[in-house]
C-alpha atoms as a PDB file:
ATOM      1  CA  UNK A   1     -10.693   1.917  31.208  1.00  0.00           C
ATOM      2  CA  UNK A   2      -9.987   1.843  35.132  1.00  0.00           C
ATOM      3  CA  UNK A   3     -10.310  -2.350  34.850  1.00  0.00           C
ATOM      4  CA  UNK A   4      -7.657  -2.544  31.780  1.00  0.00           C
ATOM      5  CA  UNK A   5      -5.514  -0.238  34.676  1.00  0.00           C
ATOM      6  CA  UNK A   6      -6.535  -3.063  37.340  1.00  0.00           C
ATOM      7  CA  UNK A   7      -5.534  -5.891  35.095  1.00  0.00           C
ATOM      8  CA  UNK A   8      -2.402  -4.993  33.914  1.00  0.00           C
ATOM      9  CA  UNK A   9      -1.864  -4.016  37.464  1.00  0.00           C
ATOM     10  CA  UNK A  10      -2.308  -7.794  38.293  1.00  0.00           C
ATOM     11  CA  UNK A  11      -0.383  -9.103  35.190  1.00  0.00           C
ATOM     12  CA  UNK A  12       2.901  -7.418  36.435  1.00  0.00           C
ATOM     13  CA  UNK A  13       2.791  -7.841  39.991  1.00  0.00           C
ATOM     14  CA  UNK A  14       1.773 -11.653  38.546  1.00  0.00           C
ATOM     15  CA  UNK A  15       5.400 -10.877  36.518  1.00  0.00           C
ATOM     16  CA  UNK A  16       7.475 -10.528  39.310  1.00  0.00           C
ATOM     17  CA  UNK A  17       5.834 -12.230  42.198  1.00  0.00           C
ATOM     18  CA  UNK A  18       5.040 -15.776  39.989  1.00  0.00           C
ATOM     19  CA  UNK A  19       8.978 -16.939  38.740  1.00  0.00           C
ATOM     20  CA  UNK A  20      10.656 -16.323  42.189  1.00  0.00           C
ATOM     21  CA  UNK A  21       8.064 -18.407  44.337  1.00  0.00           C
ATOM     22  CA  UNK A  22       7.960 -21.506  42.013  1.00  0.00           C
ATOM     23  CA  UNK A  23      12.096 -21.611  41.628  1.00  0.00           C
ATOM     24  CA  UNK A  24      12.536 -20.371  44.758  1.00  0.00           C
ATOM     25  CA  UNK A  25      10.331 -22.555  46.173  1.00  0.00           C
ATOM     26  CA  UNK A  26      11.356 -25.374  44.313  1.00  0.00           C
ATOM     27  CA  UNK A  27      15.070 -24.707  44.976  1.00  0.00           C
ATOM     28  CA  UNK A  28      14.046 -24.693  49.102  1.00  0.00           C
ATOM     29  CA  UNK A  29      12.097 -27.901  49.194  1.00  0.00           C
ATOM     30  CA  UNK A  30      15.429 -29.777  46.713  1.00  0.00           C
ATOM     31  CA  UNK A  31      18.143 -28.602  49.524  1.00  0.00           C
ATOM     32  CA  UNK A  32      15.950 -28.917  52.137  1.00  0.00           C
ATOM     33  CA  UNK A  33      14.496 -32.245  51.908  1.00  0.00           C
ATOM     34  CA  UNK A  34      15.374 -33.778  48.199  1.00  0.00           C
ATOM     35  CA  UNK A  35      19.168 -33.088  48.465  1.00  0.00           C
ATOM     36  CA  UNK A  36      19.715 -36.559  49.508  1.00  0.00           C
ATOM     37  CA  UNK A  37      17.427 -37.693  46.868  1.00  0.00           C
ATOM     38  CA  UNK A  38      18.709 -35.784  44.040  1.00  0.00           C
ATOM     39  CA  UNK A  39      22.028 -34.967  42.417  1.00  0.00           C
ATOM     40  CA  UNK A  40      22.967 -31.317  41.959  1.00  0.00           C
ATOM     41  CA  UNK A  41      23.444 -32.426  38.563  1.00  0.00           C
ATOM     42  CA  UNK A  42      19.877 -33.965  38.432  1.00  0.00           C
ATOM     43  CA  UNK A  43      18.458 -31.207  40.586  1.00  0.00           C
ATOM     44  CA  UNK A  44      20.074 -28.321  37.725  1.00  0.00           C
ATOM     45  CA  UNK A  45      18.161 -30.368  34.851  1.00  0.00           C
ATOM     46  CA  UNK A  46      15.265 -30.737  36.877  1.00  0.00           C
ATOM     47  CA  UNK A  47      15.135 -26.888  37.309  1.00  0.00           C
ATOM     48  CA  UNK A  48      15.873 -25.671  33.611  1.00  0.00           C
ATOM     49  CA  UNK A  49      13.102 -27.884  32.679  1.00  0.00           C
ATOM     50  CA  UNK A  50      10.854 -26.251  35.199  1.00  0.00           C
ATOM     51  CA  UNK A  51      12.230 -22.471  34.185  1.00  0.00           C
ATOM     52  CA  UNK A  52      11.166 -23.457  30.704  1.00  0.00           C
ATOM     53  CA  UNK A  53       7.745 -24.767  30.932  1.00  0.00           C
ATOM     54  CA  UNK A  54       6.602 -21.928  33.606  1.00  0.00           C
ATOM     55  CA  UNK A  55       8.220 -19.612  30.942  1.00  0.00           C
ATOM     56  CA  UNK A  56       6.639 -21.430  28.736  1.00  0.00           C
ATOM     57  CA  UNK A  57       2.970 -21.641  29.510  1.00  0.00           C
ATOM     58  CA  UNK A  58       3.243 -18.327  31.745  1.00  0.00           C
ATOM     59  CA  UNK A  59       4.222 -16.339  28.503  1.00  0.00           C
ATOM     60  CA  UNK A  60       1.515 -17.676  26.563  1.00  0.00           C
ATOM     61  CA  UNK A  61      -0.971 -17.322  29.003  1.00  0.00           C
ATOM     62  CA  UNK A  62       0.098 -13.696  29.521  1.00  0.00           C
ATOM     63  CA  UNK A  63       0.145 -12.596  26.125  1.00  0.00           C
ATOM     64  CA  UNK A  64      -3.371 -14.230  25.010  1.00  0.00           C
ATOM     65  CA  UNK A  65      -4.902 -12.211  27.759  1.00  0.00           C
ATOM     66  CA  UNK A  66      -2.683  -9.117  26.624  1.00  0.00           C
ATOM     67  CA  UNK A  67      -4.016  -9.782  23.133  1.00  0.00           C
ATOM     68  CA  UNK A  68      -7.655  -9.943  24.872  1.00  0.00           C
ATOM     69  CA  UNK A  69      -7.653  -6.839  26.437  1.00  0.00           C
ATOM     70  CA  UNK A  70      -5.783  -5.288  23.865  1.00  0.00           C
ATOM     71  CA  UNK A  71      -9.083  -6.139  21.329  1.00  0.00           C
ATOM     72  CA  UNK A  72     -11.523  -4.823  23.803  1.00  0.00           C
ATOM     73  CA  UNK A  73     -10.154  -2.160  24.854  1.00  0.00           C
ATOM     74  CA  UNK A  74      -9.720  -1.812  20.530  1.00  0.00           C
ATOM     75  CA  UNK A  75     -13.359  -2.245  20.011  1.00  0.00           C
ATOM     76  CA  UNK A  76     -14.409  -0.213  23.546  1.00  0.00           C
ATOM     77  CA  UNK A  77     -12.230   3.144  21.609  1.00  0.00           C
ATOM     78  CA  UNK A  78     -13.720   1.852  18.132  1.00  0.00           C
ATOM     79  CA  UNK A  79     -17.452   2.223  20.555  1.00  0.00           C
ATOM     80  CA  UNK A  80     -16.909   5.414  21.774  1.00  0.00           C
ATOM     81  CA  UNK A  81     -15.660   6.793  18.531  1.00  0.00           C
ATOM     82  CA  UNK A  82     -18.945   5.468  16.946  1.00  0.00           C
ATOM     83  CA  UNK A  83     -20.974   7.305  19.865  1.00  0.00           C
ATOM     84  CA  UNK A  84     -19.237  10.564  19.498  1.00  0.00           C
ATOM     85  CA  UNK A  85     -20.169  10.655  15.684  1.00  0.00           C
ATOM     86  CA  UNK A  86     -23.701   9.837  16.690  1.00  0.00           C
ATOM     87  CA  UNK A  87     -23.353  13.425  19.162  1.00  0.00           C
ATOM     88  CA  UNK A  88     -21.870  15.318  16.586  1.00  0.00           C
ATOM     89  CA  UNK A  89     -24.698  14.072  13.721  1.00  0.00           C
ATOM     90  CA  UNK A  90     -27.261  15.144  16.283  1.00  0.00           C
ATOM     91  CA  UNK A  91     -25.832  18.777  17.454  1.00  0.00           C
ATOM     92  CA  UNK A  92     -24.815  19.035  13.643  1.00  0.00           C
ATOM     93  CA  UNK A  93     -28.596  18.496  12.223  1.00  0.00           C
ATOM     94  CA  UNK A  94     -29.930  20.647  15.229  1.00  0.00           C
ATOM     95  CA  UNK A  95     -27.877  23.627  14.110  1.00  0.00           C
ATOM     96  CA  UNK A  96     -28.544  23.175  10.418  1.00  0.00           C
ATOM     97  CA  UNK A  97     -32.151  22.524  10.994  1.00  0.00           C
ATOM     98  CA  UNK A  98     -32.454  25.810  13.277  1.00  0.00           C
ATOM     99  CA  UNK A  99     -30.681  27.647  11.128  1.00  0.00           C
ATOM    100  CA  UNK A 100     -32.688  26.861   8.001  1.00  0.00           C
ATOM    101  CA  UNK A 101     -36.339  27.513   9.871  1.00  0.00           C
ATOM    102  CA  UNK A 102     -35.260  30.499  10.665  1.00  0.00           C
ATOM    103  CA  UNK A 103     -33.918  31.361   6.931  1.00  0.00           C
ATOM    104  CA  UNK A 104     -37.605  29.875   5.925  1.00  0.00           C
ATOM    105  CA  UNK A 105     -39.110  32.136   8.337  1.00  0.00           C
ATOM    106  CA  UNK A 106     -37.572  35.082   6.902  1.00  0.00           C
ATOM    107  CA  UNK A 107     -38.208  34.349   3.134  1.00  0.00           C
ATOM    108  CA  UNK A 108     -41.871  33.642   4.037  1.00  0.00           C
ATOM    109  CA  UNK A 109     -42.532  37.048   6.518  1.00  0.00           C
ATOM    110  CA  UNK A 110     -40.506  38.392   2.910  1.00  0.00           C
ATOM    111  CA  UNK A 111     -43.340  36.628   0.652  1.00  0.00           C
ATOM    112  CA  UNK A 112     -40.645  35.017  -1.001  1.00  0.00           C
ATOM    113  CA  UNK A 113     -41.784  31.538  -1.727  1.00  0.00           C
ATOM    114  CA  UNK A 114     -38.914  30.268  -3.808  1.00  0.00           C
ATOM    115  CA  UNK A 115     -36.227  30.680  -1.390  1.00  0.00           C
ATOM    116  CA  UNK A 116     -38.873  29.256   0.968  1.00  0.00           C
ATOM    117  CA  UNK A 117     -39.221  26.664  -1.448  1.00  0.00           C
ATOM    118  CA  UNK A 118     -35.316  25.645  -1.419  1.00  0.00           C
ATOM    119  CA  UNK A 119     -35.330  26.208   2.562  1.00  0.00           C
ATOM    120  CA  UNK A 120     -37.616  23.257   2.992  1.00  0.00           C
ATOM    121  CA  UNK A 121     -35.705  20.943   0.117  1.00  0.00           C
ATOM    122  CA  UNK A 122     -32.850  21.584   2.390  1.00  0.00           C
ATOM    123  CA  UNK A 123     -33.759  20.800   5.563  1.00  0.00           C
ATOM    124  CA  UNK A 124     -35.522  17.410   4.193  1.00  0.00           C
ATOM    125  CA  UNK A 125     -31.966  16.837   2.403  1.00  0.00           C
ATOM    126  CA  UNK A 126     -30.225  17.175   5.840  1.00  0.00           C
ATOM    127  CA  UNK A 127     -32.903  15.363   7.831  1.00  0.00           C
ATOM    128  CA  UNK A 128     -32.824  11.957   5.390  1.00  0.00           C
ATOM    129  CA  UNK A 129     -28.623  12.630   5.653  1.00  0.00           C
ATOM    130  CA  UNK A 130     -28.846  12.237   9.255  1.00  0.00           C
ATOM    131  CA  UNK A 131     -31.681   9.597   9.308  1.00  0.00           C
ATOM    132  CA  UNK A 132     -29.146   7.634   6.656  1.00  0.00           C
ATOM    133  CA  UNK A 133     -26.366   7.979   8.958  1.00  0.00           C
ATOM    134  CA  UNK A 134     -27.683   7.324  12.321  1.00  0.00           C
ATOM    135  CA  UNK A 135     -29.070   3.681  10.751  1.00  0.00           C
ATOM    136  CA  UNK A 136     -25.567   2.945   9.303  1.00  0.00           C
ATOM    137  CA  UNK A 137     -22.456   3.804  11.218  1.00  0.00           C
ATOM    138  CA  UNK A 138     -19.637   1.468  11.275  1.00  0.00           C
ATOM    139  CA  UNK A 139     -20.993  -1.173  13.498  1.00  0.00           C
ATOM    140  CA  UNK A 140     -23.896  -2.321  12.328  1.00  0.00           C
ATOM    141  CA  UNK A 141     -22.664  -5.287   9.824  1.00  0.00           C
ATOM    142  CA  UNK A 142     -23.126  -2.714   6.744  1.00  0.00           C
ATOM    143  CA  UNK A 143     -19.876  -2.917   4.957  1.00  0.00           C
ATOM    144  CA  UNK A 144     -18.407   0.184   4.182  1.00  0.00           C
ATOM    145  CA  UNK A 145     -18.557  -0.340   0.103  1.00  0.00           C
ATOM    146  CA  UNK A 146     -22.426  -0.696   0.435  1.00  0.00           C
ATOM    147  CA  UNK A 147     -22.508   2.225   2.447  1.00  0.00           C
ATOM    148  CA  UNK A 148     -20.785   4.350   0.728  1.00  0.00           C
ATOM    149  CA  UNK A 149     -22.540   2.942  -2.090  1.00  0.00           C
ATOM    150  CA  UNK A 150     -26.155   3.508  -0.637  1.00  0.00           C
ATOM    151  CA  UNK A 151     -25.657   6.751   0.191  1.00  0.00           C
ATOM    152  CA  UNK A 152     -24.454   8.192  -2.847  1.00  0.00           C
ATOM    153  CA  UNK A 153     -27.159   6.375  -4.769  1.00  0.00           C
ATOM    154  CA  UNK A 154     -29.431   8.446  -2.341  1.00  0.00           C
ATOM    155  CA  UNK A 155     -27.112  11.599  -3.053  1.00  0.00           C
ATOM    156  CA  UNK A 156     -27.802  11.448  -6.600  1.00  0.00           C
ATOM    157  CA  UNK A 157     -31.392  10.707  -6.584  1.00  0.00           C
ATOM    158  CA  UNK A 158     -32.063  13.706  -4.259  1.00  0.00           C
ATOM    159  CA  UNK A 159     -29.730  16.080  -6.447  1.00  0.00           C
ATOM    160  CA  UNK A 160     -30.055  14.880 -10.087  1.00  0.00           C
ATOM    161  CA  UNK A 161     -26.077  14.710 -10.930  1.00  0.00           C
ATOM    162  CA  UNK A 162     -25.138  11.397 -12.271  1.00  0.00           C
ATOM    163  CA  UNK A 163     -22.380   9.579 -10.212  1.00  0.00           C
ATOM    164  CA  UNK A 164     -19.824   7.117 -11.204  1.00  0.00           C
ATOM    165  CA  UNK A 165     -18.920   5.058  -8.558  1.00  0.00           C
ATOM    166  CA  UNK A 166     -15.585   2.850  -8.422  1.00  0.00           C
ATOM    167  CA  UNK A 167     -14.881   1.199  -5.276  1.00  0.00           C
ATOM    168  CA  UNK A 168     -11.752  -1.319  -5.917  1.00  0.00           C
ATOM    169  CA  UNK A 169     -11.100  -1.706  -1.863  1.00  0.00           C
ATOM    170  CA  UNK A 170     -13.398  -1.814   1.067  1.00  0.00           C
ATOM    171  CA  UNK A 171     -10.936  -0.177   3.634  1.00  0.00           C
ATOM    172  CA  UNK A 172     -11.572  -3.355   6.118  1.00  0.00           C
ATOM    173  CA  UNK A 173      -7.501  -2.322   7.433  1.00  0.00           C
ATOM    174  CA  UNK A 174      -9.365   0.771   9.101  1.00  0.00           C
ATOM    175  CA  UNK A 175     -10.658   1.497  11.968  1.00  0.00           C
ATOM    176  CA  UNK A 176     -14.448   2.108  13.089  1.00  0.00           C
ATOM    177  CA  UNK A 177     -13.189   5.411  14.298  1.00  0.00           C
ATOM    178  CA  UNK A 178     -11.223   5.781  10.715  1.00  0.00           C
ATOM    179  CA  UNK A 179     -14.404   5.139   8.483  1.00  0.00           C
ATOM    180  CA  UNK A 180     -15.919   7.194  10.470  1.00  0.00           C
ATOM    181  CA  UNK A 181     -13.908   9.842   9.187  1.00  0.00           C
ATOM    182  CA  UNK A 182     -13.718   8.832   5.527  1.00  0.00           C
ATOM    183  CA  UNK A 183     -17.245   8.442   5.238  1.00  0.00           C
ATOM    184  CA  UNK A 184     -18.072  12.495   6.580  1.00  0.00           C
ATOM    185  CA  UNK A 185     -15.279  13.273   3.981  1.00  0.00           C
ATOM    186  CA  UNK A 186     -17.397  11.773   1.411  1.00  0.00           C
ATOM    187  CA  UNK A 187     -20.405  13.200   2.686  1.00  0.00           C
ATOM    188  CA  UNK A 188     -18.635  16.717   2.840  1.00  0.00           C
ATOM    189  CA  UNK A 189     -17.437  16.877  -0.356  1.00  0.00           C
ATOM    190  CA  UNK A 190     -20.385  15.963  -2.233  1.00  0.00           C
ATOM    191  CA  UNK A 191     -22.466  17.801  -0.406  1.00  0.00           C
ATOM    192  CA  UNK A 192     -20.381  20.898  -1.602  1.00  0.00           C
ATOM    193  CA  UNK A 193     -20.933  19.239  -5.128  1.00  0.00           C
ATOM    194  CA  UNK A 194     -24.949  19.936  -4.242  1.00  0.00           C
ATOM    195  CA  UNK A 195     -24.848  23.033  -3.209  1.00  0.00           C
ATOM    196  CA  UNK A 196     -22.261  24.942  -5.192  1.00  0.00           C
ATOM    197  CA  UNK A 197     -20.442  23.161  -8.164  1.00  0.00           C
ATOM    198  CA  UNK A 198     -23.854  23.144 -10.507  1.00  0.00           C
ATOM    199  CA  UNK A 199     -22.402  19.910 -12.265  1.00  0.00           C
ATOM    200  CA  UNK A 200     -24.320  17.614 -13.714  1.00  0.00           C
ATOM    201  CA  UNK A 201     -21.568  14.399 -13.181  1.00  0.00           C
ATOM    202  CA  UNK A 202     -19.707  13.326 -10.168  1.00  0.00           C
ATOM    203  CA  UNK A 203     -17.409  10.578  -9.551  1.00  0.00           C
ATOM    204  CA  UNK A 204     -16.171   8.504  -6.784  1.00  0.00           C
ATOM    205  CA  UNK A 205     -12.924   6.726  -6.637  1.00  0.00           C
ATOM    206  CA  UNK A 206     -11.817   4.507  -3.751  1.00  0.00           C
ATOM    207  CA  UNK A 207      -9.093   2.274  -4.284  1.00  0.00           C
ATOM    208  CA  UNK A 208      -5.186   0.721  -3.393  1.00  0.00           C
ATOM    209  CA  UNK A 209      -2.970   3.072  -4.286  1.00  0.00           C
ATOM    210  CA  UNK A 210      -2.105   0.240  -7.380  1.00  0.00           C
ATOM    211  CA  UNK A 211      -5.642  -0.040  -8.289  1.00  0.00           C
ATOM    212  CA  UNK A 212      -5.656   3.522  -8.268  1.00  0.00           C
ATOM    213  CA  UNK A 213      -2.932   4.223 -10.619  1.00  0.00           C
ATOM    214  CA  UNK A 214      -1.096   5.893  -8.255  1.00  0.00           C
ATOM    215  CA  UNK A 215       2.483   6.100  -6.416  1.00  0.00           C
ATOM    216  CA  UNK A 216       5.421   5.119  -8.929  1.00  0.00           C
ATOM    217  CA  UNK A 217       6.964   8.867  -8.619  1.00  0.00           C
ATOM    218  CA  UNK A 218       5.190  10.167  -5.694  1.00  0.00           C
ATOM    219  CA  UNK A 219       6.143   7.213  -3.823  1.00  0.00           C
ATOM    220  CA  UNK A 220       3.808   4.121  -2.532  1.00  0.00           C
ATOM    221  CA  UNK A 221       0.366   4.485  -1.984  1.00  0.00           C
ATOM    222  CA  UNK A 222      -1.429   2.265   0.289  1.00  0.00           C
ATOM    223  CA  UNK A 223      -5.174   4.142  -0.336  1.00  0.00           C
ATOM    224  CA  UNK A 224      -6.688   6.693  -2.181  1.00  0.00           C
ATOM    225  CA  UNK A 225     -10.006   8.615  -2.060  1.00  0.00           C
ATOM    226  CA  UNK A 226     -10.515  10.851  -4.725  1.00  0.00           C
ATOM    227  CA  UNK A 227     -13.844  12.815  -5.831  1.00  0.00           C
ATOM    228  CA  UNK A 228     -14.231  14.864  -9.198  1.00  0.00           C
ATOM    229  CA  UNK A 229     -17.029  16.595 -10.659  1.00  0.00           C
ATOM    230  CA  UNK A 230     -17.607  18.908 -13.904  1.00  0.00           C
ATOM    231  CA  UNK A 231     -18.866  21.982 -12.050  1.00  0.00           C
ATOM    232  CA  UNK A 232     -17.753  25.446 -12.156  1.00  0.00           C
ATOM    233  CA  UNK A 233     -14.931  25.076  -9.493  1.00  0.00           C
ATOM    234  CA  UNK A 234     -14.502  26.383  -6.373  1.00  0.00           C
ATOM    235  CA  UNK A 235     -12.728  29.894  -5.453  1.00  0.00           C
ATOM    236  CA  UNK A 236     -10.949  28.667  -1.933  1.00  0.00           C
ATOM    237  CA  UNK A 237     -10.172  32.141   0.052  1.00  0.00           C
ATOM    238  CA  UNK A 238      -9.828  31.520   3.090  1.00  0.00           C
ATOM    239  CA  UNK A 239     -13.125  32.865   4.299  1.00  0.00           C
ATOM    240  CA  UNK A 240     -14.693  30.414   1.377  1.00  0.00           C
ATOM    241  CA  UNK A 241     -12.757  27.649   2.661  1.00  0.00           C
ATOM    242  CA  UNK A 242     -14.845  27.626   5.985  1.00  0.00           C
ATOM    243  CA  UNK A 243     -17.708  27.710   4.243  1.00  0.00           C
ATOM    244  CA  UNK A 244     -17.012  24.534   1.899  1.00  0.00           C
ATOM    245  CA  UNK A 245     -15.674  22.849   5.392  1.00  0.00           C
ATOM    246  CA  UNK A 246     -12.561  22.796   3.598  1.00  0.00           C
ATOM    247  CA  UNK A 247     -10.872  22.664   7.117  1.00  0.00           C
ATOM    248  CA  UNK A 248     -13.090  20.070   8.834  1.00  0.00           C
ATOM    249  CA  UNK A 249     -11.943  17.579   5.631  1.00  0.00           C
ATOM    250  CA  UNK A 250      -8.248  18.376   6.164  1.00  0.00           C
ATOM    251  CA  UNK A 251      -8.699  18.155   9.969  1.00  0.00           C
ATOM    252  CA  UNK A 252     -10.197  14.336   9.003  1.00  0.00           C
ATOM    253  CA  UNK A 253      -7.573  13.264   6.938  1.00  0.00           C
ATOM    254  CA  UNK A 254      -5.089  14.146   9.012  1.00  0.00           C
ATOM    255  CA  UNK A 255      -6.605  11.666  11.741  1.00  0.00           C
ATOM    256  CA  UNK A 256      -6.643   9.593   9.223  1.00  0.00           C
ATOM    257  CA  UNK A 257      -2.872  10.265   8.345  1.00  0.00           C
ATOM    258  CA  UNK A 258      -3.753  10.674   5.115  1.00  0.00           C
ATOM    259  CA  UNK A 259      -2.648  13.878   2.358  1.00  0.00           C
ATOM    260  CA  UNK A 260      -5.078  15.731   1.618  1.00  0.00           C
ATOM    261  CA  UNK A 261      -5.465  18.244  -1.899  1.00  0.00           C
ATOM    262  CA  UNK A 262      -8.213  20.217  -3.368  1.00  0.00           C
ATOM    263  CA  UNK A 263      -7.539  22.053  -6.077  1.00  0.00           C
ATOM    264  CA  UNK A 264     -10.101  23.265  -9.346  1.00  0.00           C
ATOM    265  CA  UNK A 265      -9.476  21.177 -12.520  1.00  0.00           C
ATOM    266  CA  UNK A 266      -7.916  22.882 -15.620  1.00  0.00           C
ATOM    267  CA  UNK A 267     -10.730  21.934 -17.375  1.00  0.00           C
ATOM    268  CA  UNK A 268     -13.022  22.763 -15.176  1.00  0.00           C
ATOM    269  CA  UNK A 269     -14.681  21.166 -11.765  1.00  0.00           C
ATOM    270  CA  UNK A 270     -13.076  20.392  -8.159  1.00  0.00           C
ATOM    271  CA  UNK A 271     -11.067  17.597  -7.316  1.00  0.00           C
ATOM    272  CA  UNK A 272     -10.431  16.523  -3.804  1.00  0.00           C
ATOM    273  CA  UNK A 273      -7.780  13.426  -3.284  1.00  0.00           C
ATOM    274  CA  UNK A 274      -6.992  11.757   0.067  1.00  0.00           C
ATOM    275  CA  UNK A 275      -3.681   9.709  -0.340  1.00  0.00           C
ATOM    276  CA  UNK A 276      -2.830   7.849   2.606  1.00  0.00           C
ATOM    277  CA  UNK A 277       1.039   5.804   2.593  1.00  0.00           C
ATOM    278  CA  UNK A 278       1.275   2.480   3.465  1.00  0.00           C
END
């Protein structure tokens, strides 16, 4: 960050200090010892022409290495985004995984082997989640369709519940830092599908808001993500909305500056939809 502040530095005081010395400099050497050479007449064309290729190849000089820095510094933010997930994966599997020993600790001081039983399923569930997203965040050449699509086909292994999966547009206009987001979305939401919706389908849309069958009335849509299942539906009180990290998906889509609904179907299951303008 400090040597974008040091370049751009340069680029301006470049800016100002460049123009004056060649014109000015020109101009001095022409009255000093070309005026008897040169015209006034001559001398004015001779200096437009100069104004306009310093302009010229000055501008596009500047601007490419704008552009350059402007892509770094792009992919450095894109970096650090990617890096900060990694943190969060790591504190978020040690706090589920401490959690759940000590819940399997518990059941088995209780002689309670079943809950025991669904202790350990869980913490192997979280542990291959985390080993699945440490091995492909954004930047590692896996596009974001085949990981979506990997993980899900994981997901419904591990859980049983068939999943429909339509994927019409690989979200390449995004960010690193945005799929990011959209991919813990995913991960949030059918993770609640695992634990509390008992259904036995899912489905995953991803599309253009077109492709989608969206917008018309409610106005253009540039993207959609929307997940369905046919579980029992989810009761969001506020306290319940915590616990279904109803608030960390919102908090995500609005990063993403997306609109975010999830409501319980009419006939039956949970829908959540991310709509995001173009």
């Amino acid at each position: 960050m400090r040597r974008y502040r040091v370049s751009l530095r340069m680029l301006k005081w470049f800016t100002i200090v460049l123009p004056p010395l060649v014109i000015g400099g020109f101009e001095l050497i022409r009255h000093e010892l070309l005026l008897s050479y040169l015209s006034m007449e001559t001398g004015n064309l001779y200096i437009i022409a100069l104004t306009f290729v310093l302009s010229f190849f000055f501008a596009t000089w500047m601007f490419r290495r704008i552009a350059r820095m402007s892509d770094s510094l792009g992919e450095e933010q894109s970096r650090n985004a990617v890096y900060g997930e990694r943190e969060r994966l790591a504190q978020e599997l040690h706090d589920t995984i401490a959690q759940n020993l000590f819940f399997l600790n518990v059941q088995l001081q209780k002689g309670d082997t079943e809950e025991a039983r669904s202790a350990v399923a869980e913490i192997d569930h979280q542990v291959r989640q985390a080993i699945f997203n440490l091995r492909a965040l954004p930047d590692d050449g896996i596009s974001f369709r085949d990981r979506v699509t990997g993980w899900l086909q994981q997901w419904e292994t591990m859980t049983g519940v068939d999943v429909s999966i339509r994927i019409e547009w690989d979200a390449q206009t995004l960010s690193s830092a945005d799929l990011v987001h959209l991919f813990s979305i995913v991960q949030e939401a059918f993770t609640n599908i695992r634990k509390h919706s008992e259904a036995a389908r899912a489905e995953l849309l991803l599309a253009a808001g077109e492709a989608g069958g969206v917008g018309d009335a409610a106005g253009a849509v540039g993207w959609l993500l929307r997940i369905r299942d046919d579980g029992r539906g989810l009761q969001l009180t506020s306290a319940a909305s915590s616990r279904y990290g109803v608030s960390m998906m919102r908090r995500r889509a609005e990063q993403l500056g997306a609109d975010f609904t999830i409501r319980t179907l009419e006939e039956g299951g949970t829908e959540v939809l991310l709509m995001r303008r173009p």
